[in-house]
C-alpha atoms as a PDB file:
ATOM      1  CA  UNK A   1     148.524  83.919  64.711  1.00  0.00           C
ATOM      2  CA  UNK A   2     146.196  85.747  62.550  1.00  0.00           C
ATOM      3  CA  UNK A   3     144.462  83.164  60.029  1.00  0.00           C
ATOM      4  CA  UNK A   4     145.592  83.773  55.929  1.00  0.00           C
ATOM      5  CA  UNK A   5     143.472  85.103  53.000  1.00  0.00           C
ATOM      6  CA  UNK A   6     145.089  82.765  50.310  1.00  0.00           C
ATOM      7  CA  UNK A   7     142.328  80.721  49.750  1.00  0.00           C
ATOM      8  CA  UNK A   8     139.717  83.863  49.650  1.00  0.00           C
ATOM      9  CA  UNK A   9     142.521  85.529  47.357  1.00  0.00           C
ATOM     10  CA  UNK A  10     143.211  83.101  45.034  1.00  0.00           C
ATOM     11  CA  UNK A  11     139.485  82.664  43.898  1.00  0.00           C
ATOM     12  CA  UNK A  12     138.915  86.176  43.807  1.00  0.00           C
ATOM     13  CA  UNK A  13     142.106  87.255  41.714  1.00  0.00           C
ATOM     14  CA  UNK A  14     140.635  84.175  39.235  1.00  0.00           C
ATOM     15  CA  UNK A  15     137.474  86.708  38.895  1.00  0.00           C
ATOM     16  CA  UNK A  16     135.343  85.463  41.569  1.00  0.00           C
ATOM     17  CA  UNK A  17     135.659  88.858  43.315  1.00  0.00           C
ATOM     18  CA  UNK A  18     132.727  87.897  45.999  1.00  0.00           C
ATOM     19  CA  UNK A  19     133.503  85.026  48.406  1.00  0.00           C
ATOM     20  CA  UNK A  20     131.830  83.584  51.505  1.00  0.00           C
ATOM     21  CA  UNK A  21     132.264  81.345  53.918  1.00  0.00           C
ATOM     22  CA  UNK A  22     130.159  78.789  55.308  1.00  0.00           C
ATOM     23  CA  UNK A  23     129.774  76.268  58.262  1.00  0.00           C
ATOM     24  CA  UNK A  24     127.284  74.927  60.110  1.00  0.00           C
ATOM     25  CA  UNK A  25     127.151  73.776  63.924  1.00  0.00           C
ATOM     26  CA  UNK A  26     124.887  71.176  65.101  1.00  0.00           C
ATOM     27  CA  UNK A  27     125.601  68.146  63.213  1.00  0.00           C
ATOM     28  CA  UNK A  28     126.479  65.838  66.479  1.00  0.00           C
ATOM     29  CA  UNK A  29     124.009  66.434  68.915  1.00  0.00           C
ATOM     30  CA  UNK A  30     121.158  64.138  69.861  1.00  0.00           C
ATOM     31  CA  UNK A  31     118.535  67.595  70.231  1.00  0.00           C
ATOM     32  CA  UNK A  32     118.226  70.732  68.374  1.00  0.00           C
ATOM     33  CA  UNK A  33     118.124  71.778  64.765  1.00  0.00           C
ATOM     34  CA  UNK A  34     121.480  72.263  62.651  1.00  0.00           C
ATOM     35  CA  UNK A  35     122.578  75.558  62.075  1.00  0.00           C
ATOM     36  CA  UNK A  36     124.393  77.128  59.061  1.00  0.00           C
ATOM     37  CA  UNK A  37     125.793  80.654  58.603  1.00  0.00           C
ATOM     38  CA  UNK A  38     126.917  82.217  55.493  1.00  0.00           C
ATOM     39  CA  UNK A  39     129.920  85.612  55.773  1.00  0.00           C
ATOM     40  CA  UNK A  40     131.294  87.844  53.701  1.00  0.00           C
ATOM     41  CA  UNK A  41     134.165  89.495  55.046  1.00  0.00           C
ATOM     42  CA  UNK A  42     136.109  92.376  53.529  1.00  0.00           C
ATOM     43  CA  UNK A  43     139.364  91.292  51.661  1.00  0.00           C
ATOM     44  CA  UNK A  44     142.090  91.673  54.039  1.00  0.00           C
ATOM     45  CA  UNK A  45     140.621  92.117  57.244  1.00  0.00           C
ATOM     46  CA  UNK A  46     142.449  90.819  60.297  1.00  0.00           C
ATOM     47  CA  UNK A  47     139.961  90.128  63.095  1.00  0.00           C
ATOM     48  CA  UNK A  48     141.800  89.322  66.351  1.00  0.00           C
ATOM     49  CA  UNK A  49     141.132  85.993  67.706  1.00  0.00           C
ATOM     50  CA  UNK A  50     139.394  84.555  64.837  1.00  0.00           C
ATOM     51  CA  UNK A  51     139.409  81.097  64.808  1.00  0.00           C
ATOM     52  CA  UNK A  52     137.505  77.305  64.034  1.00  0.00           C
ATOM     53  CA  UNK A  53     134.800  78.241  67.068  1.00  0.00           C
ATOM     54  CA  UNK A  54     135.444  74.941  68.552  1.00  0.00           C
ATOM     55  CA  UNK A  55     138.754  76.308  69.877  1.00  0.00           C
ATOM     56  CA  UNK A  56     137.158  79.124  70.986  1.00  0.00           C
ATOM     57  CA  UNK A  57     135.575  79.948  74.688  1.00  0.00           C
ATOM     58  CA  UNK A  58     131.967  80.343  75.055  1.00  0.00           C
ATOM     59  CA  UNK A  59     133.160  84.192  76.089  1.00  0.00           C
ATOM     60  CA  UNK A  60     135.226  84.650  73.240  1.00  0.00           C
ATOM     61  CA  UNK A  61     132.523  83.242  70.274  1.00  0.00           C
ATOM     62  CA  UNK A  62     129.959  86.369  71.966  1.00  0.00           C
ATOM     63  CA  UNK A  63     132.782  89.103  71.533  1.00  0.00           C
ATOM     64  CA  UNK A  64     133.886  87.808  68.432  1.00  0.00           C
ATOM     65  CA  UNK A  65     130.808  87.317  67.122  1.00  0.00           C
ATOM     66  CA  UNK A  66     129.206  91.300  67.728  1.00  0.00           C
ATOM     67  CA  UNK A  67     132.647  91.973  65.699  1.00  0.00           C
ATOM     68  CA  UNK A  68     131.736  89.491  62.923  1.00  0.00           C
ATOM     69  CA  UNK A  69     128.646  91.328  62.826  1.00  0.00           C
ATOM     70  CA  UNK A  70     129.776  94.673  62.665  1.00  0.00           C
ATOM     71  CA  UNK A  71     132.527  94.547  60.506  1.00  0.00           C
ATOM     72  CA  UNK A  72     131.244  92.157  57.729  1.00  0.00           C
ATOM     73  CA  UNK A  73     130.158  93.229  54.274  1.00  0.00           C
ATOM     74  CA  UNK A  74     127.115  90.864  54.628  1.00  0.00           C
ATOM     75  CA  UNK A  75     125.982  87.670  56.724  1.00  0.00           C
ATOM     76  CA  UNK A  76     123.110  85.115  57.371  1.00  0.00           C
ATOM     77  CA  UNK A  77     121.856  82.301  59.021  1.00  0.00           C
ATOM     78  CA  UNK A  78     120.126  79.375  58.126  1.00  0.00           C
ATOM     79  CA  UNK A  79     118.299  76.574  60.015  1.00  0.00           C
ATOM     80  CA  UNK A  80     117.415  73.026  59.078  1.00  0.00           C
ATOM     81  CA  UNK A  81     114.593  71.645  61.521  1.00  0.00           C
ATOM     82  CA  UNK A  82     114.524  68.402  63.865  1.00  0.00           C
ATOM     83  CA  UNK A  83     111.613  67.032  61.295  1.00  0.00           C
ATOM     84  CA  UNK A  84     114.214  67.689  57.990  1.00  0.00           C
ATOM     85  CA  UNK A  85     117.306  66.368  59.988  1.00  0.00           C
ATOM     86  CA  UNK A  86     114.779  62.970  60.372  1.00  0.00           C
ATOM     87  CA  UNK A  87     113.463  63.092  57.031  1.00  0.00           C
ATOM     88  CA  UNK A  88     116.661  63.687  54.964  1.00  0.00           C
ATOM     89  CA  UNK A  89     119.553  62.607  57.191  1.00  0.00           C
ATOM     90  CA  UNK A  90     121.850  65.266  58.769  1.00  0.00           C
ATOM     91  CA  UNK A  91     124.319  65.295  55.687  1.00  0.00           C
ATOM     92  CA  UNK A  92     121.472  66.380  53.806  1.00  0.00           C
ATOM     93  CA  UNK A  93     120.187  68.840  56.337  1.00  0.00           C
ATOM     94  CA  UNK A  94     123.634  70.268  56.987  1.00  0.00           C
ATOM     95  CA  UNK A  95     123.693  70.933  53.345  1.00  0.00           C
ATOM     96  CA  UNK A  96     120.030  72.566  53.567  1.00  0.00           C
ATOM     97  CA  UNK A  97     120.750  74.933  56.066  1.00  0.00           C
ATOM     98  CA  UNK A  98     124.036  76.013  54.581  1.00  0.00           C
ATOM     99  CA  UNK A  99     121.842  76.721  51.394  1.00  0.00           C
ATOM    100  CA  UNK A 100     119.448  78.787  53.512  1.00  0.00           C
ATOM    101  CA  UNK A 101     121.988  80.669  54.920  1.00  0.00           C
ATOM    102  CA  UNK A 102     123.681  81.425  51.392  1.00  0.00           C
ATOM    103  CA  UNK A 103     120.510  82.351  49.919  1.00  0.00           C
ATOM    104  CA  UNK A 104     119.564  84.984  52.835  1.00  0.00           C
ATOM    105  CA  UNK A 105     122.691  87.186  51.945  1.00  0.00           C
ATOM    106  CA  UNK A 106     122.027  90.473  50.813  1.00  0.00           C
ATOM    107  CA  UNK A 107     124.897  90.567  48.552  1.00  0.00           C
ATOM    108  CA  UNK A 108     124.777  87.627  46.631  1.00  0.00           C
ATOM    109  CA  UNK A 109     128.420  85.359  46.262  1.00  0.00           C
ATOM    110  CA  UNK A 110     130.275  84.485  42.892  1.00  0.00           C
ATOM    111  CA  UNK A 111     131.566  81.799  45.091  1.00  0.00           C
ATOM    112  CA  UNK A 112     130.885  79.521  48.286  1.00  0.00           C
ATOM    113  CA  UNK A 113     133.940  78.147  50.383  1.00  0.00           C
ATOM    114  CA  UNK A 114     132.464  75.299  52.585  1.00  0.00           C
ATOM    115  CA  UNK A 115     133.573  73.820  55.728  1.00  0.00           C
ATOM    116  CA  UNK A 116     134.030  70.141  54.989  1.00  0.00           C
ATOM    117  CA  UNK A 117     134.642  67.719  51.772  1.00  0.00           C
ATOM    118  CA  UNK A 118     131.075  68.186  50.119  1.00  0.00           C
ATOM    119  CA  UNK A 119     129.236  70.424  48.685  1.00  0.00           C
ATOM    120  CA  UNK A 120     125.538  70.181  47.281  1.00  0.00           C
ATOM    121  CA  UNK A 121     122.863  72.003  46.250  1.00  0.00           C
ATOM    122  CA  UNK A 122     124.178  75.554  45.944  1.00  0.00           C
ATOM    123  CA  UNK A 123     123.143  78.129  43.259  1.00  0.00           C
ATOM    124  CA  UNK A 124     126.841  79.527  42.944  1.00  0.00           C
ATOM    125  CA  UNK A 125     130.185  77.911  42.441  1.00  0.00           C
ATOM    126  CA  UNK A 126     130.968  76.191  46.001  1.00  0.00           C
ATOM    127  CA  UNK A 127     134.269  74.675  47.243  1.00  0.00           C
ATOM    128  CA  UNK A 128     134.344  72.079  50.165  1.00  0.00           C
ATOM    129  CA  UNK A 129     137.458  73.345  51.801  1.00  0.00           C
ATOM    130  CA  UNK A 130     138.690  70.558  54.335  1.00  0.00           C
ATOM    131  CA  UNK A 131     139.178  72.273  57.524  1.00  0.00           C
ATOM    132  CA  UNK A 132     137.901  75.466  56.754  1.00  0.00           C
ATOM    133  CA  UNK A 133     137.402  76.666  59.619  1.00  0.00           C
ATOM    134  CA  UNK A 134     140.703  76.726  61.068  1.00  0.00           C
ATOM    135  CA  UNK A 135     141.658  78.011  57.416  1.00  0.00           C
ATOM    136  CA  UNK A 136     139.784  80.446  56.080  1.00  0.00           C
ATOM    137  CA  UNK A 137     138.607  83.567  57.889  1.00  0.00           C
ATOM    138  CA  UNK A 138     135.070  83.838  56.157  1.00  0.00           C
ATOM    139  CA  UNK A 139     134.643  80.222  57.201  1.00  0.00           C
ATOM    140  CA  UNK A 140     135.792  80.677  60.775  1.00  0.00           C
ATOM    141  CA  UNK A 141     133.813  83.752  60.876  1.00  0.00           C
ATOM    142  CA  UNK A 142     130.732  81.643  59.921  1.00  0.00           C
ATOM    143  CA  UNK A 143     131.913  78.699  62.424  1.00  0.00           C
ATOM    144  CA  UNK A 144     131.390  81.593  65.078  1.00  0.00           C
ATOM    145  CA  UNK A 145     128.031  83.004  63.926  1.00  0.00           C
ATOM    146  CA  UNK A 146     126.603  79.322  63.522  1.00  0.00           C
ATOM    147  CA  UNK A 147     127.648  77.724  66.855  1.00  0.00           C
ATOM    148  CA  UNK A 148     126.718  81.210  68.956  1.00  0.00           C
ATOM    149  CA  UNK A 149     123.397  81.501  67.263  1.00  0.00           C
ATOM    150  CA  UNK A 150     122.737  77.583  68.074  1.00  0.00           C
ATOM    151  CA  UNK A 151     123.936  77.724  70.946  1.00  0.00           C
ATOM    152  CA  UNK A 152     121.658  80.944  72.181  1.00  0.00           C
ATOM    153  CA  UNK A 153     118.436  78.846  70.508  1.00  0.00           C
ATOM    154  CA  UNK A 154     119.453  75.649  72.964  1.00  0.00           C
ATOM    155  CA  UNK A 155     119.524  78.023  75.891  1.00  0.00           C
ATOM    156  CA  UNK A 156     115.417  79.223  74.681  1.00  0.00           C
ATOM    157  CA  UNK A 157     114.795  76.000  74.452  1.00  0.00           C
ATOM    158  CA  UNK A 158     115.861  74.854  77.902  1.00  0.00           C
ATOM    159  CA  UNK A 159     112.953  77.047  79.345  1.00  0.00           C
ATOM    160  CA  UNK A 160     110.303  75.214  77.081  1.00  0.00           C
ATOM    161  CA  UNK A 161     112.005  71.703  77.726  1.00  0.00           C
ATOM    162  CA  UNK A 162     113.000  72.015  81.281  1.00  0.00           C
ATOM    163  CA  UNK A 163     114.657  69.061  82.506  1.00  0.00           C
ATOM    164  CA  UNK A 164     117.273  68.077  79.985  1.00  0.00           C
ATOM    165  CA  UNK A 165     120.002  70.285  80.739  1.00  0.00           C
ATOM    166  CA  UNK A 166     120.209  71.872  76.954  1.00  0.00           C
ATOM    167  CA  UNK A 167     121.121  75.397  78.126  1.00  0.00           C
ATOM    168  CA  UNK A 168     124.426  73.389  79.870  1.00  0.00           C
ATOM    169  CA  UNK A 169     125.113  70.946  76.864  1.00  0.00           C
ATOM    170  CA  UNK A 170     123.243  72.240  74.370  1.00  0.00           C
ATOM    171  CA  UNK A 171     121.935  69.001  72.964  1.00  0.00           C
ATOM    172  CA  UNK A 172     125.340  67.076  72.839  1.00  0.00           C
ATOM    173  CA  UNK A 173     125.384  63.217  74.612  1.00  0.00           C
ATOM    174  CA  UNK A 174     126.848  64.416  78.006  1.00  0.00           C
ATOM    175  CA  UNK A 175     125.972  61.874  80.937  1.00  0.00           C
ATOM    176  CA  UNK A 176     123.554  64.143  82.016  1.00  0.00           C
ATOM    177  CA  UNK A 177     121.890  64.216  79.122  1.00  0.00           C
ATOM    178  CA  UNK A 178     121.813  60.684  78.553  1.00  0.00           C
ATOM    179  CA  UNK A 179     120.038  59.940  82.174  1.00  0.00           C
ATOM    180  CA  UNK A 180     117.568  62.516  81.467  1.00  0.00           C
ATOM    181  CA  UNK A 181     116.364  61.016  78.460  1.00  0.00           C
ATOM    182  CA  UNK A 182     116.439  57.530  80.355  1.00  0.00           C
ATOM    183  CA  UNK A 183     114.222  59.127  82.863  1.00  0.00           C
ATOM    184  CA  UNK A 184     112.059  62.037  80.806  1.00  0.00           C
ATOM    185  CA  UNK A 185     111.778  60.394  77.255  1.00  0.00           C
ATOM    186  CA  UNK A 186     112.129  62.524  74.293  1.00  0.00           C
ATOM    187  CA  UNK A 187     110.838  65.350  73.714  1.00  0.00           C
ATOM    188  CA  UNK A 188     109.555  67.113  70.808  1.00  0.00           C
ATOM    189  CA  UNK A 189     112.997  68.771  69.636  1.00  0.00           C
ATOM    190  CA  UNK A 190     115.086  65.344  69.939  1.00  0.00           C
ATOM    191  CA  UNK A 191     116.281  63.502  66.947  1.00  0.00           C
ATOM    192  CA  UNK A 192     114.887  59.985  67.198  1.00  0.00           C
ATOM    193  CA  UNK A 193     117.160  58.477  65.063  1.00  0.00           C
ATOM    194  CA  UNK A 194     120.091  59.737  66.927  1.00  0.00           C
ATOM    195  CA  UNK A 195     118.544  57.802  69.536  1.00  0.00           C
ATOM    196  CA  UNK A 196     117.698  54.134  68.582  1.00  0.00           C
ATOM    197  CA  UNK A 197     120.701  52.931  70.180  1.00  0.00           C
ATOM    198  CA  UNK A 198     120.744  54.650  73.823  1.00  0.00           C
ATOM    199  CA  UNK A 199     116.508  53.908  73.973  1.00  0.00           C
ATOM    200  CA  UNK A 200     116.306  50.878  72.198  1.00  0.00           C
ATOM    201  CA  UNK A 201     113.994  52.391  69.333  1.00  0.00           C
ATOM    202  CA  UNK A 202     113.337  55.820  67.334  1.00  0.00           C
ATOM    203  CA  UNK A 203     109.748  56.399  68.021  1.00  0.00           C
ATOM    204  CA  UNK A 204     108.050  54.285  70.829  1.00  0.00           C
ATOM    205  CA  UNK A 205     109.539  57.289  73.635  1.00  0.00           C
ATOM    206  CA  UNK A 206     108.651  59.999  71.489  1.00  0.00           C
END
């Protein structure tokens, strides 16, 4: 079943003609920066598949991603580092990336529609729209772009970390992770306070 435009609809026939979607992917893991992605779809279009990308095979996100790409008016990403998630908390990071994104778009938005129940910091009129992503299309659409794009970063990352398994987990708490940290330590692109509780401390393995 093909998600619905009312929520894109009903802001733009209130005058805000140009609406994106945002979402970020990253906000769990114990490694790896956050990830937000900003989309502007055209009005109307039915995209096959489209979904919340955590329903979504690792297969599908790649083919539905190219068509994201291709058939959007306009899209971005935007990153929020390991050092910011540490320094400002990842509520606060997820909102800086999603910023980022919005602010690399071309075309700039009369109005943001935002995975989740806040919204902060954005130089247009933004929405937190609970569930978004399994909602809206622009915000599935940028549920897709964030997690693929993270998830291709995690796999680069595996060659300069070797050892931790992120091209497999991509920075989540699997078992395997876990051990390897027991047995490596952190490493430069782990969040230490994510990790006080499994090591004992934030800083004295870093």
């Amino acid at each position: 079943m093909a998600l619905e435009w009312q929520y894109e609809i009903s802001f733009r026939e209130n005058g805000e003609e140009i609406v994106c979607g945002c979402d970020e992917a990253g906000r769990g893991p114990l490694a790896g920066p956050v990830v937000a992605a900003a989309v502007i779809l055209p009005e109307g279009l039915v995209i096959e598949g489209l979904d919340d990308s955590k329903k979504l095979s690792d297969k599908k996100r790649e083919a539905l991603y190219k068509t994201i790409r291709e058939s959007c008016v306009d899209c971005a990403v935007g990153y929020a580092s390991v050092y910011e998630i540490e320094k400002h908390n990842i509520l606060n990071a997820s909102m800086l990336a999603m910023n980022r994104a919005v602010e690399k778009l071309r075309i700039k938005p009369e109005l943001v529609l935002a995975d989740g129940n806040i919204v902060r910091g954005f130089k247009v009129r933004a929405v937190p729209v609970i569930k978004g992503d399994s909602l809206c299309p622009s915000i599935a659409a940028a549920s897709i772009l964030a997690k693929v794009t993270r998830d291709r970063l995690l796999d680069e990352l595996e060659v300069l970390y070797g050892g931790y398994g992120f091209g497999k987990h991509k920075g989540y708490a699997t078992k395997a992770h876990r051990q390897a940290l027991l047995e490596l330590g952190i490493s430069p692109v782990h969040r230490p306070s994510f990790l006080k509780k499994l090591l004992g401390t934030g800083d004295e393995n870093k």
